[in-house]
N, C-alpha and C. Protein backbone atom coordinates (compact mmCIF):
# COMPACT_ATOMS: atom_id res chain seq x y z
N UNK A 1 -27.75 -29.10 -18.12
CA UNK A 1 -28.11 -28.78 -16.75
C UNK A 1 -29.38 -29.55 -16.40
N UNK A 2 -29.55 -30.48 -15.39
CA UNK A 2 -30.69 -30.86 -15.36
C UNK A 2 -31.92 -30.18 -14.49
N UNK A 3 -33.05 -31.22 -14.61
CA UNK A 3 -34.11 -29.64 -14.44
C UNK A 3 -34.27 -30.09 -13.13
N UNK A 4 -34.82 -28.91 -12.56
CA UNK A 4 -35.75 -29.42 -11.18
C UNK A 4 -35.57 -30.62 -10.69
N UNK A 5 -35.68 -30.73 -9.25
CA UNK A 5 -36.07 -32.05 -8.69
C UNK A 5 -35.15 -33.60 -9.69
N UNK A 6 -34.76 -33.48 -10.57
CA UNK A 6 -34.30 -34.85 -11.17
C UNK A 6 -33.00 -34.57 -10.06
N UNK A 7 -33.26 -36.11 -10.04
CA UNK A 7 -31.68 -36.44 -8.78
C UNK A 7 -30.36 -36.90 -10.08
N UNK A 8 -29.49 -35.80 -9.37
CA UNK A 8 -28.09 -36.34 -10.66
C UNK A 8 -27.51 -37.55 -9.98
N UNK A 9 -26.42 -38.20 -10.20
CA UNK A 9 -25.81 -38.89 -9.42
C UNK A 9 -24.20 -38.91 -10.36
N UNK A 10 -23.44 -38.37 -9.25
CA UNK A 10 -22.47 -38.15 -9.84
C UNK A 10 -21.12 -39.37 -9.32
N UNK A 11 -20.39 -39.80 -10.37
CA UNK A 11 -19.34 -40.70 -10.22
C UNK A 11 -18.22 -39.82 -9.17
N UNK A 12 -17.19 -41.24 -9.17
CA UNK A 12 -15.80 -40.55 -8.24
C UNK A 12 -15.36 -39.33 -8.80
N UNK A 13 -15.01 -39.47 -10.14
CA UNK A 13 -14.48 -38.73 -10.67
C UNK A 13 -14.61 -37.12 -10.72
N UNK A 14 -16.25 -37.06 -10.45
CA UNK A 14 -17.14 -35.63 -10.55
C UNK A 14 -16.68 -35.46 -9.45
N UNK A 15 -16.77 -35.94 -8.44
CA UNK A 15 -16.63 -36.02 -6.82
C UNK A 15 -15.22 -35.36 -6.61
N UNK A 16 -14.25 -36.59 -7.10
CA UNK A 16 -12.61 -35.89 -7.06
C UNK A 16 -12.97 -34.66 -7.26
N UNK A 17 -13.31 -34.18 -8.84
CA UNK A 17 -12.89 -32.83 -9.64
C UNK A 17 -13.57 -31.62 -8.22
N UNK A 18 -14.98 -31.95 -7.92
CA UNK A 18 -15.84 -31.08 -6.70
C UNK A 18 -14.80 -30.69 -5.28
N UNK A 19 -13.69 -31.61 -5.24
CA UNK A 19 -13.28 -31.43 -3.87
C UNK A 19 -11.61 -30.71 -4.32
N UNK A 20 -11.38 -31.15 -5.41
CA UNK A 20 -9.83 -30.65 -5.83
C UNK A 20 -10.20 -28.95 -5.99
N UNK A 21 -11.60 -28.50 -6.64
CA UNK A 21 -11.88 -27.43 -6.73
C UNK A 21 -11.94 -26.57 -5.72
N UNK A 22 -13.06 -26.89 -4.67
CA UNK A 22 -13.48 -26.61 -3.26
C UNK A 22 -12.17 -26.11 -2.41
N UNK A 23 -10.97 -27.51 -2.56
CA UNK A 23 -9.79 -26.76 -2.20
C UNK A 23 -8.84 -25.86 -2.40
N UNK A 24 -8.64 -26.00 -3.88
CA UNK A 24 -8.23 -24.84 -4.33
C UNK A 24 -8.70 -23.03 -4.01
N UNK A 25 -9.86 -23.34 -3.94
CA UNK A 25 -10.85 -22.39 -3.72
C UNK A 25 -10.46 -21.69 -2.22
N UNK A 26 -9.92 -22.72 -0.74
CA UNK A 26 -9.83 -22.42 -0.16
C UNK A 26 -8.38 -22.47 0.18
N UNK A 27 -7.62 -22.24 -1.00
CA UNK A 27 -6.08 -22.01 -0.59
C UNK A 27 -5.99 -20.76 -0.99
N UNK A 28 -6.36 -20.52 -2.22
CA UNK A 28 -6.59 -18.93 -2.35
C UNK A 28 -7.32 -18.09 -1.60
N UNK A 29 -8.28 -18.45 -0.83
CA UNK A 29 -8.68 -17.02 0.39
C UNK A 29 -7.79 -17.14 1.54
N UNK A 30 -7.44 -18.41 1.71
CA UNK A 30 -6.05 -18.29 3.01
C UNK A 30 -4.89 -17.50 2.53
N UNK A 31 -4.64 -17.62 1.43
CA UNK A 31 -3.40 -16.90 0.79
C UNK A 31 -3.43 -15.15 0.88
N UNK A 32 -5.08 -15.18 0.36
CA UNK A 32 -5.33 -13.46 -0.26
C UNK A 32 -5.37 -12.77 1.08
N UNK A 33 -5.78 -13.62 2.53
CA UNK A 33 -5.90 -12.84 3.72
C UNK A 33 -4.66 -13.02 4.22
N UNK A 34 -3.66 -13.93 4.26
CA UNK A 34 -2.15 -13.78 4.41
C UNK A 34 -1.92 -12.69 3.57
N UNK A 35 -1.75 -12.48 2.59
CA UNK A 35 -1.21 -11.23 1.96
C UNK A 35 -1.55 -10.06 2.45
N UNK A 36 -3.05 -9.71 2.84
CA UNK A 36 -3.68 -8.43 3.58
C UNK A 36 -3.40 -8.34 5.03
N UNK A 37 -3.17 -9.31 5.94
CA UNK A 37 -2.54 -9.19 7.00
C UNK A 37 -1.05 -9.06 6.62
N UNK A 38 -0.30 -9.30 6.42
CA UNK A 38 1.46 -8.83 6.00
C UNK A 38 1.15 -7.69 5.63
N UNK A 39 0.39 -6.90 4.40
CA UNK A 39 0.12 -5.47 4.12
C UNK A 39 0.35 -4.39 5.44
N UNK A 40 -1.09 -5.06 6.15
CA UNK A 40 -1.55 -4.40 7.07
C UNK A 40 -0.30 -4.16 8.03
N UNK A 41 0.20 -5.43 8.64
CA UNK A 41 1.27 -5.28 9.79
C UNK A 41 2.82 -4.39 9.04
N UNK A 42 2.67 -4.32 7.68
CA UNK A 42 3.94 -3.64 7.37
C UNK A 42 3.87 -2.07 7.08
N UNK A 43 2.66 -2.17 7.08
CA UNK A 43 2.20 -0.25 6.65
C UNK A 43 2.04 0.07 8.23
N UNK A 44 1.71 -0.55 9.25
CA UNK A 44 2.08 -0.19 10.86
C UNK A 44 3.56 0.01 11.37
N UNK A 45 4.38 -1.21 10.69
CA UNK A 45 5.30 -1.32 11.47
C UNK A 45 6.09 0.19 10.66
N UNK A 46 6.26 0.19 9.48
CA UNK A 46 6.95 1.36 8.99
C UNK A 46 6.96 3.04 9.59
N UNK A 47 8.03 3.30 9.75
CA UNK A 47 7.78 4.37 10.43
C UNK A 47 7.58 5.74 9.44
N UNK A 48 7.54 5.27 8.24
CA UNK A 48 7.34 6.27 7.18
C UNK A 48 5.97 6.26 6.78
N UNK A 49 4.81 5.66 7.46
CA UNK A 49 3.86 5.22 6.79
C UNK A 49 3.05 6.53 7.97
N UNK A 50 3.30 7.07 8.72
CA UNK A 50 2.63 8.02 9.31
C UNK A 50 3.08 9.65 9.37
N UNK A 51 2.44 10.82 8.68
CA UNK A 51 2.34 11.49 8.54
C UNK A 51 2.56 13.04 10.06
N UNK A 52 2.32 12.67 11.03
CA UNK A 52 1.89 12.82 12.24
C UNK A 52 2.60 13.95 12.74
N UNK A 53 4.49 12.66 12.54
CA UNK A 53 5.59 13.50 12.71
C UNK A 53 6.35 14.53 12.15
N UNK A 54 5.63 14.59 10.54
CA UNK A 54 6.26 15.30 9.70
C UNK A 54 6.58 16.37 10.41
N UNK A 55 7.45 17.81 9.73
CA UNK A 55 6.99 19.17 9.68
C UNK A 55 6.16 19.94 9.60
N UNK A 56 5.75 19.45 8.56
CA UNK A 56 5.08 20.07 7.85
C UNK A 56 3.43 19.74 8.25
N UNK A 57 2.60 20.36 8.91
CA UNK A 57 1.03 19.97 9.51
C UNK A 57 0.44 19.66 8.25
N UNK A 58 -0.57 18.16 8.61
CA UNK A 58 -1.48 17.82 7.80
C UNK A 58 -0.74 17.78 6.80
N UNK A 59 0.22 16.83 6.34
CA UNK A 59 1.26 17.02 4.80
C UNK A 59 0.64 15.99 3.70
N UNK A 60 -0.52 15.01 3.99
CA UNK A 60 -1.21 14.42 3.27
C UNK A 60 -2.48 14.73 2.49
N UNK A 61 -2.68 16.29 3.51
CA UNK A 61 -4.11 17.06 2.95
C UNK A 61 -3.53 17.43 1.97
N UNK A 62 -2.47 17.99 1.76
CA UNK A 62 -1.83 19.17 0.72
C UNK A 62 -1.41 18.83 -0.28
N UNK A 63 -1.88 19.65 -1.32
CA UNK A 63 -0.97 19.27 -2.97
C UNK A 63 -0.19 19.31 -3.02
N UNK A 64 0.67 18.88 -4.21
CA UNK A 64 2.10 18.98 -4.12
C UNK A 64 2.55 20.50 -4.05
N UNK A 65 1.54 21.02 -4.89
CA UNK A 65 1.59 22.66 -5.25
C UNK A 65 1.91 23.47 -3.61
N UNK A 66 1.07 22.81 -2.68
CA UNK A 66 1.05 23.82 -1.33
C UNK A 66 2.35 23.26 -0.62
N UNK A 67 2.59 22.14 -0.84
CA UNK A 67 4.27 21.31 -0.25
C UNK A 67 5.16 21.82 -0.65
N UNK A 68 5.38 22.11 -2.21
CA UNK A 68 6.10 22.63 -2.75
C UNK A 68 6.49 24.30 -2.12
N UNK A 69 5.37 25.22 -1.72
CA UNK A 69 5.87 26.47 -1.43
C UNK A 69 6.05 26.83 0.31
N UNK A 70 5.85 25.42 0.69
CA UNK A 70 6.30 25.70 2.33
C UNK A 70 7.97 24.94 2.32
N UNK A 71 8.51 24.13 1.43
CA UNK A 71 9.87 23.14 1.78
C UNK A 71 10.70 24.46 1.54
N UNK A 72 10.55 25.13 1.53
CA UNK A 72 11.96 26.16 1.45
C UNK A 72 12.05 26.84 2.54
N UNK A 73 11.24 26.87 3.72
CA UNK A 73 11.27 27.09 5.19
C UNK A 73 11.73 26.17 6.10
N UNK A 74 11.59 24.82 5.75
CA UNK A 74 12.55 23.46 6.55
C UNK A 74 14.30 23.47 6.33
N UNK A 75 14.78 23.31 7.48
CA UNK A 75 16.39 22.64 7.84
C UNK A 75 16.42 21.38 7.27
N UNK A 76 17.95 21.56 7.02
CA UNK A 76 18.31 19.77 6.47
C UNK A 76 17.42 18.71 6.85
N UNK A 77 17.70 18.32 7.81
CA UNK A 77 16.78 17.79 8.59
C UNK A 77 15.55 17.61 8.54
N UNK A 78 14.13 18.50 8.65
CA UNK A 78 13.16 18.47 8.56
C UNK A 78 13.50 18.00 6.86
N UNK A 79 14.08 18.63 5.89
CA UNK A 79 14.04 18.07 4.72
C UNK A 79 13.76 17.05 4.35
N UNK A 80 15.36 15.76 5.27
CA UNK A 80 15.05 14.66 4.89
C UNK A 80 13.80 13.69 5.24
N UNK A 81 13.20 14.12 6.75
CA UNK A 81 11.83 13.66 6.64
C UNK A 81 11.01 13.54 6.05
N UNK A 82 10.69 14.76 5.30
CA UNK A 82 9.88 15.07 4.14
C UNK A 82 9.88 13.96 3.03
N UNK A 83 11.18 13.37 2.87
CA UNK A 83 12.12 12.71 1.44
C UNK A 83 11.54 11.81 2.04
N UNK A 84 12.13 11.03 3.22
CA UNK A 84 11.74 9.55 3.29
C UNK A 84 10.03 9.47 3.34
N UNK A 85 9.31 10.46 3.88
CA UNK A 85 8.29 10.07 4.31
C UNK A 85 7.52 9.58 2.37
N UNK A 86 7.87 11.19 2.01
CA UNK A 86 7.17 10.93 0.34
C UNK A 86 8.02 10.32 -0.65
N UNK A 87 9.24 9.91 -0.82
CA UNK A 87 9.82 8.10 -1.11
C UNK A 87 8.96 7.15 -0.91
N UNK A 88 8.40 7.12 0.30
CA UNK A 88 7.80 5.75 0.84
C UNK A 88 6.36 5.71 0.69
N UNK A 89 5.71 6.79 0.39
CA UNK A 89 4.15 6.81 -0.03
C UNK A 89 3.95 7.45 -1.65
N UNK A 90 3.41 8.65 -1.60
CA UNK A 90 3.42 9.60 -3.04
C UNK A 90 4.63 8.93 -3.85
N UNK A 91 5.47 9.61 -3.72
CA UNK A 91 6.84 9.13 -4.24
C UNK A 91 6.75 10.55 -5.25
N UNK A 92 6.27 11.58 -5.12
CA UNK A 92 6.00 12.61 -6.23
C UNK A 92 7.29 13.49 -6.57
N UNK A 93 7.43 13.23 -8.06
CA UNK A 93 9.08 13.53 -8.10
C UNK A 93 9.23 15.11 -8.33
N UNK A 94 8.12 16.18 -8.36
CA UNK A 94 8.14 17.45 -7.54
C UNK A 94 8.70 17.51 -6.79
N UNK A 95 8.04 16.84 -5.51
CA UNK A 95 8.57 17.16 -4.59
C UNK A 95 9.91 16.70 -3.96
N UNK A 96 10.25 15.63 -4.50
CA UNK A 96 11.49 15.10 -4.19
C UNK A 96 12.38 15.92 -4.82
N UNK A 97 12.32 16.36 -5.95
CA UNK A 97 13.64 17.20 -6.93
C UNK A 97 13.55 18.74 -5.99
N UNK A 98 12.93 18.95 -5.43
CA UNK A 98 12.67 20.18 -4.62
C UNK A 98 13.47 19.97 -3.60
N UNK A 99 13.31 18.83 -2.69
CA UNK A 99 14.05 18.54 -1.81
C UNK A 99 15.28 18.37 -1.85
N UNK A 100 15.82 17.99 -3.30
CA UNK A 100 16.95 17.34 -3.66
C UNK A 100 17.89 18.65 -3.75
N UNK A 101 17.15 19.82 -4.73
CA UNK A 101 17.78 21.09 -5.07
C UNK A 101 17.93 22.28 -3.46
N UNK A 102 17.04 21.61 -2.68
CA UNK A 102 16.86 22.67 -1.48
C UNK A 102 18.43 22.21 -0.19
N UNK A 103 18.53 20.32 -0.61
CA UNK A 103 19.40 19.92 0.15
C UNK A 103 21.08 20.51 -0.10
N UNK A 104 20.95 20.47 -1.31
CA UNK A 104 21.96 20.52 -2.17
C UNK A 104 22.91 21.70 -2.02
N UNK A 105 21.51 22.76 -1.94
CA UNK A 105 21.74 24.74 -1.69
C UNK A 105 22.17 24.60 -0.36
N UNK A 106 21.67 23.67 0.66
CA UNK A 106 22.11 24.00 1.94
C UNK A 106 23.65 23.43 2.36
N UNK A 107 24.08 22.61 1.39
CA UNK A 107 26.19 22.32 1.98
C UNK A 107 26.90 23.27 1.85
């Protein structure tokens, strides 16, 4: 490493390697913020990604434990909301086998 103040002087070659780097450098933050914008616009566009509509109020505050002892008061219906919504986020297989056994009781 040279010290202080000494002037380096670097060939093409250093030069190439400085700019092949530099770019690289800046294909990967174009890439990593393409990836976080697609994230972003696909957790909007999904209609499972909001909580709002559920049945069940505030169904993201709640443990599985408190989900678990209100799904036996929901219709088919409200059921399968429940399913797609926590399929598509939690994915908590409580609560899905709950849903599954509650759907099942109701044909």
């Amino acid at each position: 490493m040279p010290k202080s103040g000494k002037l380096v002087t670097l060939n093409s070659d250093d030069t190439a390697a400085s700019k092949n780097i530099t770019l690289n450098k800046d294909a990967t933050v174009a890439n990593t913020q393409k990836t976080a914008a697609n994230s972003k616009a696909k957790a909007k566009a999904s209609p499972a990604s909001t909580s709002a509509k559920l049945p069940i109020a505030s169904y993201d505050d709640l443990s599985a434990l408190q989900i678990l002892d209100l799904l036996g008061a929901l219709n088919k219906t409200e059921l399968a909301k429940i399913k797609k919504y926590e399929t598509a986020n939690r994915s908590r297989q409580t609560i899905l086998k709950k849903i599954a056994m509650l759907s099942d009781a109701a044909k």
